[in-house]
Protein backbone atom coordinates (compact mmCIF):
# COMPACT_ATOMS: atom_id res chain seq x y z
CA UNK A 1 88.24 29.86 106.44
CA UNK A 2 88.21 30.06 110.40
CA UNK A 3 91.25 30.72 112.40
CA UNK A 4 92.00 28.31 115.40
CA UNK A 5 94.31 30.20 117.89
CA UNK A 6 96.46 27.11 119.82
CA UNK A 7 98.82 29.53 121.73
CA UNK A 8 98.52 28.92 125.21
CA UNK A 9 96.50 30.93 126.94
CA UNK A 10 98.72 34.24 127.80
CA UNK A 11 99.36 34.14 124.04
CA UNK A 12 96.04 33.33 122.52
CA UNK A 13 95.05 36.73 121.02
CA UNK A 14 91.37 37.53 121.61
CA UNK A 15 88.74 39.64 120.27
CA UNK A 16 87.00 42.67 121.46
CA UNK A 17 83.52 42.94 121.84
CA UNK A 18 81.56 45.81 119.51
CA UNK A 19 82.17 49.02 120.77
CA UNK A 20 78.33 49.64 121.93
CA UNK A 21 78.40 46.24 123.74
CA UNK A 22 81.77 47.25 125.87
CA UNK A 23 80.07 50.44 126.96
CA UNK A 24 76.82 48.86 128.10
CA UNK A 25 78.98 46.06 130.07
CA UNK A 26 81.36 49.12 131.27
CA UNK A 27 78.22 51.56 132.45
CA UNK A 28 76.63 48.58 134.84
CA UNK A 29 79.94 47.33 136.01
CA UNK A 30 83.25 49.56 135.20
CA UNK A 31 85.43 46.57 136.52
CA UNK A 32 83.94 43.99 134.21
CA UNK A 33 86.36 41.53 132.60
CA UNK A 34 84.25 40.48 130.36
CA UNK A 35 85.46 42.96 126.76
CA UNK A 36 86.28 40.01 124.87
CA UNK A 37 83.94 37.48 123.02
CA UNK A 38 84.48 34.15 123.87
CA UNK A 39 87.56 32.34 122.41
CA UNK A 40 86.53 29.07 120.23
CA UNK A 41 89.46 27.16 121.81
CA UNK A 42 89.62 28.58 125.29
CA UNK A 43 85.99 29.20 125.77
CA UNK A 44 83.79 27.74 123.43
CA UNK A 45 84.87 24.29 123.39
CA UNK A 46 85.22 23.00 127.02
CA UNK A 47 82.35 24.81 127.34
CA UNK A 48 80.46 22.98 124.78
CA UNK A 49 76.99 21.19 125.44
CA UNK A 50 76.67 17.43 126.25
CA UNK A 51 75.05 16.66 122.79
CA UNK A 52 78.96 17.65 121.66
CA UNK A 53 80.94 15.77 123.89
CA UNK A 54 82.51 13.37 121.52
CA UNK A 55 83.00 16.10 118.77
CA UNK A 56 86.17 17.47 118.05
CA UNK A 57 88.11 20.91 118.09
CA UNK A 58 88.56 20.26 114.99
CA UNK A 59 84.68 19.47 114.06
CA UNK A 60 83.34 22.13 116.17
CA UNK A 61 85.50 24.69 114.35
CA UNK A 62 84.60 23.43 111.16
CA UNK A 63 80.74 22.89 111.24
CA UNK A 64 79.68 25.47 113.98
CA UNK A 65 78.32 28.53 114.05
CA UNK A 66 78.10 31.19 116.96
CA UNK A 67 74.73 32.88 117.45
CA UNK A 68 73.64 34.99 120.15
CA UNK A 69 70.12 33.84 119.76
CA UNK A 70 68.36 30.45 119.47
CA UNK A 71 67.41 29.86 116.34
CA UNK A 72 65.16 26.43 115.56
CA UNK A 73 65.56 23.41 117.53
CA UNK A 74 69.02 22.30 116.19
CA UNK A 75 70.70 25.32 118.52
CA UNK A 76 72.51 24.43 121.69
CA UNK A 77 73.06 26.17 124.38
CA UNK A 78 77.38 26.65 125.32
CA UNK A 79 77.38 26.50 128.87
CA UNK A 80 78.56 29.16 131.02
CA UNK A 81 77.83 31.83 128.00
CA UNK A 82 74.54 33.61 126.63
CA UNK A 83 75.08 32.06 122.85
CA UNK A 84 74.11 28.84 120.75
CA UNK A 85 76.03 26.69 118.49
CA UNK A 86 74.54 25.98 115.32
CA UNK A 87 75.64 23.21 112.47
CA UNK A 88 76.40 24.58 109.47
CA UNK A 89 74.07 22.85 106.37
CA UNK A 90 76.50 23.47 103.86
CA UNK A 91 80.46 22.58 103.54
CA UNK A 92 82.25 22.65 106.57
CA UNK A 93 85.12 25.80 107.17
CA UNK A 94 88.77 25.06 106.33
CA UNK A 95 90.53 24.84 109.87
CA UNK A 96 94.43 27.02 109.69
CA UNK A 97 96.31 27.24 112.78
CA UNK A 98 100.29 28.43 113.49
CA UNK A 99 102.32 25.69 114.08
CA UNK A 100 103.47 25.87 118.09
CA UNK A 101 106.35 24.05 119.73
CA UNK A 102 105.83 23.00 123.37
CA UNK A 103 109.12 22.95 123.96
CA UNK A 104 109.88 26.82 122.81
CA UNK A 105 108.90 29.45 125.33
């Protein structure tokens, strides 16, 4: 099961990085910004590669995997970001989201 986070974007709760990565990015550059791994809704999908375009939020969530290294020719490159997206060979995740209202702050 995968989580899809629609709150807008000073909502959307995000995810640190490992511990050893934050320290690495934090030795080079102590006012880096970049402590969180990128969001699949925020990030990852308008960020997606061209071979994507017409897929989904939806899709993506369900039959993609993150991976930090290209593996095999069916990887693709998310642009803007040093990972891959990978199609799952099995069954697909089951999507679950909150429920938002636009119209409630």
């Amino acid at each position: 099961m995968r989580f899809a986070d629609l709150q807008p974007p000073s909502q959307a709760e995000r995810v640190l990085k490992p511990v050893r990565e934050i320290s690495q990015l934090l030795k080079h550059n102590p006012d880096t910004q970049y402590i969180f791994l990128p969001h699949w809704v925020l990030d990852v999908y308008p960020a997606r590669p061209d071979e994507l375009e017409d897929v989904s939020l939806h899709e993506l969530l369900g039959w993609y995997e993150r991976e930090r290294l290209k593996t095999g020719n069916e990887s693709l490159q998310v642009k803007g970001f040093h990972m891959h997206l990978r199609r799952r060979t099995a069954k697909p995740y089951i999507i679950t989201h909150k429920v938002t209202n636009p119209q409630q702050s």
